[in-house]
Structure formats: C-alpha cells, structure tokens
C-alpha atoms as a PDB file:
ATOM      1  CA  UNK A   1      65.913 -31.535 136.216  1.00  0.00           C
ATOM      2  CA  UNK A   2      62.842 -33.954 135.700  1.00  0.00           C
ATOM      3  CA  UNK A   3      60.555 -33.386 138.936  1.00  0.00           C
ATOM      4  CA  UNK A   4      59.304 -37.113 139.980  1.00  0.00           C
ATOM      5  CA  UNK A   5      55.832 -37.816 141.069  1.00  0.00           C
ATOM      6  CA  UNK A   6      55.062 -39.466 144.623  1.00  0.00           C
ATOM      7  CA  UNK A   7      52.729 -42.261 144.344  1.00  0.00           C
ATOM      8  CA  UNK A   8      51.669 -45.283 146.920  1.00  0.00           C
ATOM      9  CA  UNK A   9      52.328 -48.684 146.885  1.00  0.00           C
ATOM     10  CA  UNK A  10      49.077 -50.841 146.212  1.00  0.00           C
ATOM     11  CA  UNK A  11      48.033 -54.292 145.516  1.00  0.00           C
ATOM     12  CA  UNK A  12      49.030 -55.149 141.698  1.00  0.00           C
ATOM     13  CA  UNK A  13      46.096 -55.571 139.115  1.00  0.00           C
ATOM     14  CA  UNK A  14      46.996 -55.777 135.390  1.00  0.00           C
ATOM     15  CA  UNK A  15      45.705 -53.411 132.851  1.00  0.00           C
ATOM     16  CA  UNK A  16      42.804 -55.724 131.695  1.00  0.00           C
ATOM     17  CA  UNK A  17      42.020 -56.336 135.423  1.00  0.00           C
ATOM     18  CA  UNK A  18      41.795 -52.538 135.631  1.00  0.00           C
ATOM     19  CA  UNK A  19      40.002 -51.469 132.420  1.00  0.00           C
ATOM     20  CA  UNK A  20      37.673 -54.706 133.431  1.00  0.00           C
ATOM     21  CA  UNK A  21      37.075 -52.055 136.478  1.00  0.00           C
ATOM     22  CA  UNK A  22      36.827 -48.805 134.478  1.00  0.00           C
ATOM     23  CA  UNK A  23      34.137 -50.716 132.037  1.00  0.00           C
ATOM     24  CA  UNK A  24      32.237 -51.271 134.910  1.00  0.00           C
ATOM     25  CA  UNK A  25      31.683 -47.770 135.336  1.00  0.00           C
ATOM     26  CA  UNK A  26      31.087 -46.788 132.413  1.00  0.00           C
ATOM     27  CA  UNK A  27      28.328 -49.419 132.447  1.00  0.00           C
ATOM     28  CA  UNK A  28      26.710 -48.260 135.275  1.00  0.00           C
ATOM     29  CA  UNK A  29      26.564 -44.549 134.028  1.00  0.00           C
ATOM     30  CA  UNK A  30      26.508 -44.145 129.963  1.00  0.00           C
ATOM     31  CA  UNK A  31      26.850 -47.505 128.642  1.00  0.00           C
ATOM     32  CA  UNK A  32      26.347 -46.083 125.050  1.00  0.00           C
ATOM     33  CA  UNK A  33      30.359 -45.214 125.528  1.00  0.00           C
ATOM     34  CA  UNK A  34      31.303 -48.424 125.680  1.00  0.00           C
ATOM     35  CA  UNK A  35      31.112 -49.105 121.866  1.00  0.00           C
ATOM     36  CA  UNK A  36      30.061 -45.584 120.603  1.00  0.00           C
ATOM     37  CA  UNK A  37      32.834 -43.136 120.430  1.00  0.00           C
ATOM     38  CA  UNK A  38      31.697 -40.192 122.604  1.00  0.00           C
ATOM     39  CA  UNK A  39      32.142 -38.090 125.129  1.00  0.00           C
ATOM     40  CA  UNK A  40      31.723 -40.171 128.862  1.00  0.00           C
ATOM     41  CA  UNK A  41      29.821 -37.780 131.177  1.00  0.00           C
ATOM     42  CA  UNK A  42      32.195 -36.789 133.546  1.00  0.00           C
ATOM     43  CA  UNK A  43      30.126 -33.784 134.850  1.00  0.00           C
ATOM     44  CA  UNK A  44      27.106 -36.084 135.027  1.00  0.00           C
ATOM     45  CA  UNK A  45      29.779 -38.966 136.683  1.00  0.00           C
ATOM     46  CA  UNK A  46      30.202 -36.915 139.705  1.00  0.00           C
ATOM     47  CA  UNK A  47      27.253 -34.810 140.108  1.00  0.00           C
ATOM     48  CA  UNK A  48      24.697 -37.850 140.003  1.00  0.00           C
ATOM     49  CA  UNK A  49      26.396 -40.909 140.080  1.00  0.00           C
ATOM     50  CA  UNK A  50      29.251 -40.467 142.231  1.00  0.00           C
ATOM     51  CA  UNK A  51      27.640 -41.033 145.716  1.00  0.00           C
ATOM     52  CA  UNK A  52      25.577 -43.595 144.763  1.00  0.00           C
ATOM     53  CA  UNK A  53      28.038 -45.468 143.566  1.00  0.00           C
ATOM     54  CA  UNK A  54      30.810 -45.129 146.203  1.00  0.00           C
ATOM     55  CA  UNK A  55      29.787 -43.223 148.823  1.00  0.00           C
ATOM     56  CA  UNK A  56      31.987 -40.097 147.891  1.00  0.00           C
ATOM     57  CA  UNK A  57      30.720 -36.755 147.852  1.00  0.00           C
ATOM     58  CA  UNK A  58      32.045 -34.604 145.814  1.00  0.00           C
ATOM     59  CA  UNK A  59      33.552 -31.318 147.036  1.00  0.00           C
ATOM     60  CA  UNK A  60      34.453 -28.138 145.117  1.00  0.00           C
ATOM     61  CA  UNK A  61      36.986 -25.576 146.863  1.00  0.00           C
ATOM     62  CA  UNK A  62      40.281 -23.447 146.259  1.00  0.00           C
ATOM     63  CA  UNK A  63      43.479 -25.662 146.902  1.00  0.00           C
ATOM     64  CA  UNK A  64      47.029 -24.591 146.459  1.00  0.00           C
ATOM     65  CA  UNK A  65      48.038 -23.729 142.598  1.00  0.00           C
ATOM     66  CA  UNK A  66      50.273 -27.221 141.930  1.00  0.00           C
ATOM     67  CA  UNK A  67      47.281 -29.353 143.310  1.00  0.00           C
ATOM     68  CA  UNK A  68      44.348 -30.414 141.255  1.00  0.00           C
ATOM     69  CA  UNK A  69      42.516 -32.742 142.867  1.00  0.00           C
ATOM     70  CA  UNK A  70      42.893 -35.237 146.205  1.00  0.00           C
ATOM     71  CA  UNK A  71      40.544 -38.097 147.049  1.00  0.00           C
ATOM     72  CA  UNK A  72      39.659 -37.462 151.032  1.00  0.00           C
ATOM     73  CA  UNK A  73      39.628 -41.523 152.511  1.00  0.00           C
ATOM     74  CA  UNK A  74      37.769 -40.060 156.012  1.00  0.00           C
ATOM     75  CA  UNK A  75      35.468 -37.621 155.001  1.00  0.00           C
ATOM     76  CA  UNK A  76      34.688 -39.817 152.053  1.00  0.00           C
ATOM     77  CA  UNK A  77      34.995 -37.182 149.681  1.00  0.00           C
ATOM     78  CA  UNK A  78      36.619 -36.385 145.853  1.00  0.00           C
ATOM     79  CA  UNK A  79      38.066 -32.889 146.242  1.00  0.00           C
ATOM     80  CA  UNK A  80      38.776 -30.999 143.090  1.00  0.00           C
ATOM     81  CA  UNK A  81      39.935 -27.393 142.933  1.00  0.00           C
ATOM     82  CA  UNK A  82      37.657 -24.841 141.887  1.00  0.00           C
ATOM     83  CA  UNK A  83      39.826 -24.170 138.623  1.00  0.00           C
ATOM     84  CA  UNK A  84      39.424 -27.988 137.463  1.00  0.00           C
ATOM     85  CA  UNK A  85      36.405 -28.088 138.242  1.00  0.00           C
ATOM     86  CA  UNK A  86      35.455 -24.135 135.908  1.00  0.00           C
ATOM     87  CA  UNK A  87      37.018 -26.100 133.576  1.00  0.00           C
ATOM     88  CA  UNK A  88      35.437 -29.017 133.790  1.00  0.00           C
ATOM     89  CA  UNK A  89      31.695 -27.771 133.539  1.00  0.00           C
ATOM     90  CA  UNK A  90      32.217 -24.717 131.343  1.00  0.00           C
ATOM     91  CA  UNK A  91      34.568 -26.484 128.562  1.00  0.00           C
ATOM     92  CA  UNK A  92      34.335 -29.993 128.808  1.00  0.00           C
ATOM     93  CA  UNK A  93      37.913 -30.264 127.756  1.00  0.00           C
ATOM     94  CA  UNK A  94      40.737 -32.959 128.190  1.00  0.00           C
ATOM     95  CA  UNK A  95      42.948 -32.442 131.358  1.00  0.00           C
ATOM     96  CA  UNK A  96      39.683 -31.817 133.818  1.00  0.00           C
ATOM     97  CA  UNK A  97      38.034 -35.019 132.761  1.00  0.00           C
ATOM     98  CA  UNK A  98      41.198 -36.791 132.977  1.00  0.00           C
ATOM     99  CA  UNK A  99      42.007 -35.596 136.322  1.00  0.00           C
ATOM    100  CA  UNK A 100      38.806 -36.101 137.943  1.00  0.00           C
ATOM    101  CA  UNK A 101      38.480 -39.961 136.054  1.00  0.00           C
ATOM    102  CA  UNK A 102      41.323 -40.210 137.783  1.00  0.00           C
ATOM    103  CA  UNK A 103      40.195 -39.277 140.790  1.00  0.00           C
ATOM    104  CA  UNK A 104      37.462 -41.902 140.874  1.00  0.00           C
ATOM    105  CA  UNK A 105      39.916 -44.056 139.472  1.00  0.00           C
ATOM    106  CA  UNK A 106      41.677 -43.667 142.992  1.00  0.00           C
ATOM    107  CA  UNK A 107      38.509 -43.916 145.200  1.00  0.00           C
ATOM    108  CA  UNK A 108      36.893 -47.285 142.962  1.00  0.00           C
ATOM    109  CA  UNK A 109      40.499 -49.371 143.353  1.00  0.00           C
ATOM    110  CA  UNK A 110      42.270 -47.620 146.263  1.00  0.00           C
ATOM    111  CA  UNK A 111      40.140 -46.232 148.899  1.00  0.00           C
ATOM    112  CA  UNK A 112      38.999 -49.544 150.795  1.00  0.00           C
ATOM    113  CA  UNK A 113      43.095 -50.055 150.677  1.00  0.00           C
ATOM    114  CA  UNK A 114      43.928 -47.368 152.139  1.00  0.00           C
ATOM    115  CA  UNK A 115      41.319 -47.246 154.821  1.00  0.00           C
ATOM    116  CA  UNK A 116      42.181 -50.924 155.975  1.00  0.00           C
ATOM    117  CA  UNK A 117      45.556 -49.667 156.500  1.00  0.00           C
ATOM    118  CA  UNK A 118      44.469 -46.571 158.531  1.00  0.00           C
ATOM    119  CA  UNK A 119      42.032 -48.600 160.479  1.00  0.00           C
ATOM    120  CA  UNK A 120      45.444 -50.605 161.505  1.00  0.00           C
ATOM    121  CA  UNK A 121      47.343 -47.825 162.328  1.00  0.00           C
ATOM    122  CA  UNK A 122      49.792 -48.007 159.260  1.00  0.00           C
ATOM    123  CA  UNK A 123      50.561 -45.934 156.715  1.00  0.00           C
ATOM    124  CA  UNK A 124      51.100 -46.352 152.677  1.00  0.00           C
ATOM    125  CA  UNK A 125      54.582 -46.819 151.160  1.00  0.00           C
ATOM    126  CA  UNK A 126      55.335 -44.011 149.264  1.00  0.00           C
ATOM    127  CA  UNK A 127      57.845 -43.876 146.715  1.00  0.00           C
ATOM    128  CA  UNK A 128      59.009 -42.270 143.787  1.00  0.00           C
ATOM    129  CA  UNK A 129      57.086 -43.370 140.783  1.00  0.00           C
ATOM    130  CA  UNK A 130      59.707 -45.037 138.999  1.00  0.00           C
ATOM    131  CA  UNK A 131      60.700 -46.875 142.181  1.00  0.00           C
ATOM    132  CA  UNK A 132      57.711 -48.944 142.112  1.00  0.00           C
ATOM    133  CA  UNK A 133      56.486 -51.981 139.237  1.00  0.00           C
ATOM    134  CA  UNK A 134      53.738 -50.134 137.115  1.00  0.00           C
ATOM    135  CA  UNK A 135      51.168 -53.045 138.206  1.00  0.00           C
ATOM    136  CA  UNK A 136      51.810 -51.797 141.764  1.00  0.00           C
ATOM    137  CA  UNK A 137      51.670 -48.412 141.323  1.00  0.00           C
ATOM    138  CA  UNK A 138      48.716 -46.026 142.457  1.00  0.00           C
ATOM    139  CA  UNK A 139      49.148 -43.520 139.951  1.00  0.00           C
ATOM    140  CA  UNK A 140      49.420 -45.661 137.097  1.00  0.00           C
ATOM    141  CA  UNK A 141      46.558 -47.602 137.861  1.00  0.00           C
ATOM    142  CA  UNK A 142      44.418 -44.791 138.202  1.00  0.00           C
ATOM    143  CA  UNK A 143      45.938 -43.265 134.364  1.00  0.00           C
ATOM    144  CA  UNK A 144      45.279 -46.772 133.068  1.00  0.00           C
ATOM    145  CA  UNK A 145      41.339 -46.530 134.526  1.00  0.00           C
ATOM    146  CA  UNK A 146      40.764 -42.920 133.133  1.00  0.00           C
ATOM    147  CA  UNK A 147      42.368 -44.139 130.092  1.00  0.00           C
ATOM    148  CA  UNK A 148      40.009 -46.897 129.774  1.00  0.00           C
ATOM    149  CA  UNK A 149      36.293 -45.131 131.025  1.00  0.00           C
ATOM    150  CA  UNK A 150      37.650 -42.001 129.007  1.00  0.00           C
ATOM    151  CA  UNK A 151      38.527 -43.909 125.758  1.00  0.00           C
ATOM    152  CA  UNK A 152      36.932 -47.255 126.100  1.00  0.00           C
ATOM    153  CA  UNK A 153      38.914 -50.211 124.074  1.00  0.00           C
ATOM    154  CA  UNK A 154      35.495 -50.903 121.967  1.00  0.00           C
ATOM    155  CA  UNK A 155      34.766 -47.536 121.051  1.00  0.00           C
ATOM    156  CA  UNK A 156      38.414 -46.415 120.324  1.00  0.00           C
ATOM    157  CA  UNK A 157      38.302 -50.023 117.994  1.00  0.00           C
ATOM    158  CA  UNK A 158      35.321 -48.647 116.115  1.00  0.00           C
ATOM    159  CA  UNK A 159      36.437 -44.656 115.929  1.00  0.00           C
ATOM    160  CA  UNK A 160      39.772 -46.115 114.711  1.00  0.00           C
ATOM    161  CA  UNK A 161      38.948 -48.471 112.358  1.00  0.00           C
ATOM    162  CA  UNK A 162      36.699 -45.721 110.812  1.00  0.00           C
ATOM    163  CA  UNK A 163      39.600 -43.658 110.411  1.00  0.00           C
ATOM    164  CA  UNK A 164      41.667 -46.241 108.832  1.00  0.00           C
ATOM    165  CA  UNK A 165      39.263 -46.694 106.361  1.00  0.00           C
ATOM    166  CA  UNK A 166      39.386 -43.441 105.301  1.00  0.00           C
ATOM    167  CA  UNK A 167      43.452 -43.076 105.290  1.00  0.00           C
ATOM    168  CA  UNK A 168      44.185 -41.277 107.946  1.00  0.00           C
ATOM    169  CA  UNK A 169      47.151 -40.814 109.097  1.00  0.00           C
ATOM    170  CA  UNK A 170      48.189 -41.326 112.976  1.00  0.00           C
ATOM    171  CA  UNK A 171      48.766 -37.784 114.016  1.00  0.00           C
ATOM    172  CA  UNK A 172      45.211 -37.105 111.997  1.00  0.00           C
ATOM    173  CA  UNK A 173      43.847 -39.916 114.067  1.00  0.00           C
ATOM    174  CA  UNK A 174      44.897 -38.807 117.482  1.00  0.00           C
ATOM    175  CA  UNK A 175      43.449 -35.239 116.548  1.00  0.00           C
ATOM    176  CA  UNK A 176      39.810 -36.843 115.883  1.00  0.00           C
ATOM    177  CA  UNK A 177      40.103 -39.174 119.306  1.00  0.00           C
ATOM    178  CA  UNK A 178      40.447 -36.535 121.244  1.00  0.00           C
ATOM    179  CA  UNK A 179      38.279 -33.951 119.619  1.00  0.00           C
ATOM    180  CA  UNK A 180      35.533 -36.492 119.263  1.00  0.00           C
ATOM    181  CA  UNK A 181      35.900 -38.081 122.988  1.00  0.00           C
ATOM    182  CA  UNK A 182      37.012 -34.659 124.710  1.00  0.00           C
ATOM    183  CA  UNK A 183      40.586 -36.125 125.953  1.00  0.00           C
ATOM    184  CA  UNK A 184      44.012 -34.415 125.497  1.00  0.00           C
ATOM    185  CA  UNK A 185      46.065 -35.365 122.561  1.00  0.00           C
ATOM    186  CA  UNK A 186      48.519 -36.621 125.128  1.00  0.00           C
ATOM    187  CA  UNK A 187      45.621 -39.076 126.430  1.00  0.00           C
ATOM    188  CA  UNK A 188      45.089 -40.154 123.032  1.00  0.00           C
ATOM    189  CA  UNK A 189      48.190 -40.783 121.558  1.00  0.00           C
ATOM    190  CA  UNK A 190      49.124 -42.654 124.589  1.00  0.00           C
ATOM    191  CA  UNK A 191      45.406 -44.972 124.226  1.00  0.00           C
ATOM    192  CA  UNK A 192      46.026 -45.378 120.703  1.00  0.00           C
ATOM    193  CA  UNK A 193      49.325 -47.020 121.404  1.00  0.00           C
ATOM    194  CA  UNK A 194      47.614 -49.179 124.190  1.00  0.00           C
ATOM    195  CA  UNK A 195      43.577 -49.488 123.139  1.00  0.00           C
ATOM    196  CA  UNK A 196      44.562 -53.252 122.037  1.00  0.00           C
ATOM    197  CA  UNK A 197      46.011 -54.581 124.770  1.00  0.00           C
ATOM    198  CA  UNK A 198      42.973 -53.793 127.275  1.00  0.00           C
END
C-alpha cells in the first residue's frame, strides 16, 4: 500500500516563478552556482545566511525517527533532526541538503502564508498530495525550489552539455550530476528531465 504525503494548500506559482525564487538565493549566498556546476553551500546556507536572510534561526535537536525536518512559523525557526543534520555537516551528501533546501524552500515561499492565516485565526487546508494541482501544492513547490538552488538550470546546462560532448550516456550523466553537485541520483534524474523547462 503506497503511504501518501500530507501537504497544505498554498497560493499557486509556476515552476519558473519558483526557480525565479530559488535563483534568488543562490544569488545572495554563492552566486558562482548559478552557472558553475558545484556544490551550493548548504551548511554555510543555514549557519550564516539563514537569519539574515529570513529571520529563521536554525535549530538542531532529536525529533521522532519518521520526521526530518519542520519549519517552526512562531518561534521563527528551521528545525532539523540531529541525524540530518550529522549528516549534513559530516558528509555533505544528497538527502540532507535536499531536505534542509527544502526546508528554506518552505520558510522563503510559505511562511508569511501561513502566518497571515494564523494571525486570522484559520488554519491551512491539508490534503493528500495528489488531491491538490502541483502549482498549489506546498510540498511540490518546495521540491521544485531545492531542485532549482541545488541544481541550478544554468549550471546543470553547462555540466550537461559537457557531458554530451563527451558521449555520455544518461544514466552516466545522472551519476556525474549528482556526484559533482552532492544531490541524490533521485534529485538528478528527476532535474535532468526538468532543468529546461525552469
């Protein structure tokens, strides 16, 4: 039986809308990874950067073994379990930096949402993920802007028309995006399939 993800209703952005977003970022804290293919700073994201730039703190502490990570809207804080975030400083490696993107993802498009509707004494819509339009769904925006500061579209151009030139197959070409930018080979078979559309 396939277990289904909650997510929240939110107000819809396109892909480009959202990447425009995620570039932002990147921008603000390693713009070298906007057209050269390497690593984004994740660690660097939230230890440095992350209050500055939205008023989240970032805290560190044991939470329950099927939860990773959980934005906090009135404490202002990014809360990532102490697993993730072992993983996350000693190996650098794909899920961590996905899930914590993602996590900034949630604060940098969601946050001021959700607080509004707290503030009026209402409460998200929550719904199974395949209940709600993709362009409308929390979750899937927040994938799309990990995808994006993770592999940005200008960088994954360049690292993939290098590869091309040198005959590489797909599966060969997945391998090298996400040894080179430190991203699952889920992450990057899913980018390569969408890197040209935002």
């Amino acid at each position: 039986m396939k277990k289904f993800k909650n997510s929240s209703w939110v107000p819809p952005l396109s892909n480009r809308e959202i990447a425009c977003r995620a570039y932002r970022l990147v921008q603000r804290v390693a713009p070298e990874c906007l057209y050269e293919p390497r690593p984004f700073p994740v660690v660097d994201l939230l230890e440095f950067h992350l209050e500055r730039l939205t008023g989240f703190s970032l805290r560190v502490e044991e939470l329950p073994p099927s939860m990773e990570a959980y934005i906090d809207t009135v404490a202002r804080e990014l809360v990532l379990s102490l697993s993730v975030y072992e993983e996350l400083v000693s190996a650098d490696s794909g899920r961590p930096r996905f899930t914590a993107t993602h996590e900034v993802a949630h604060i940098d498009m969601h946050a001021g949402f959700f607080q509004i509707l707290r503030e009026k004494g209402l409460r998200p819509f929550r719904a199974h993920r395949g209940a709600l339009r993709p362009f409308e769904d929390s979750e899937h925006q927040a994938d799309v802007y990990a995808s994006a500061v993770l592999m940005p579209q200008p960088a994954v151009k360049r690292l993939v028309q290098a590869c091309r030139r040198r005959g590489l197959t797909k599966e060969e070409i997945i391998k090298i995006m996400a040894k080179t930018l430190r991203v699952s080979r889920k992450a990057a078979m899913i980018r390569l399939k969408t890197y040209k559309e935002y």
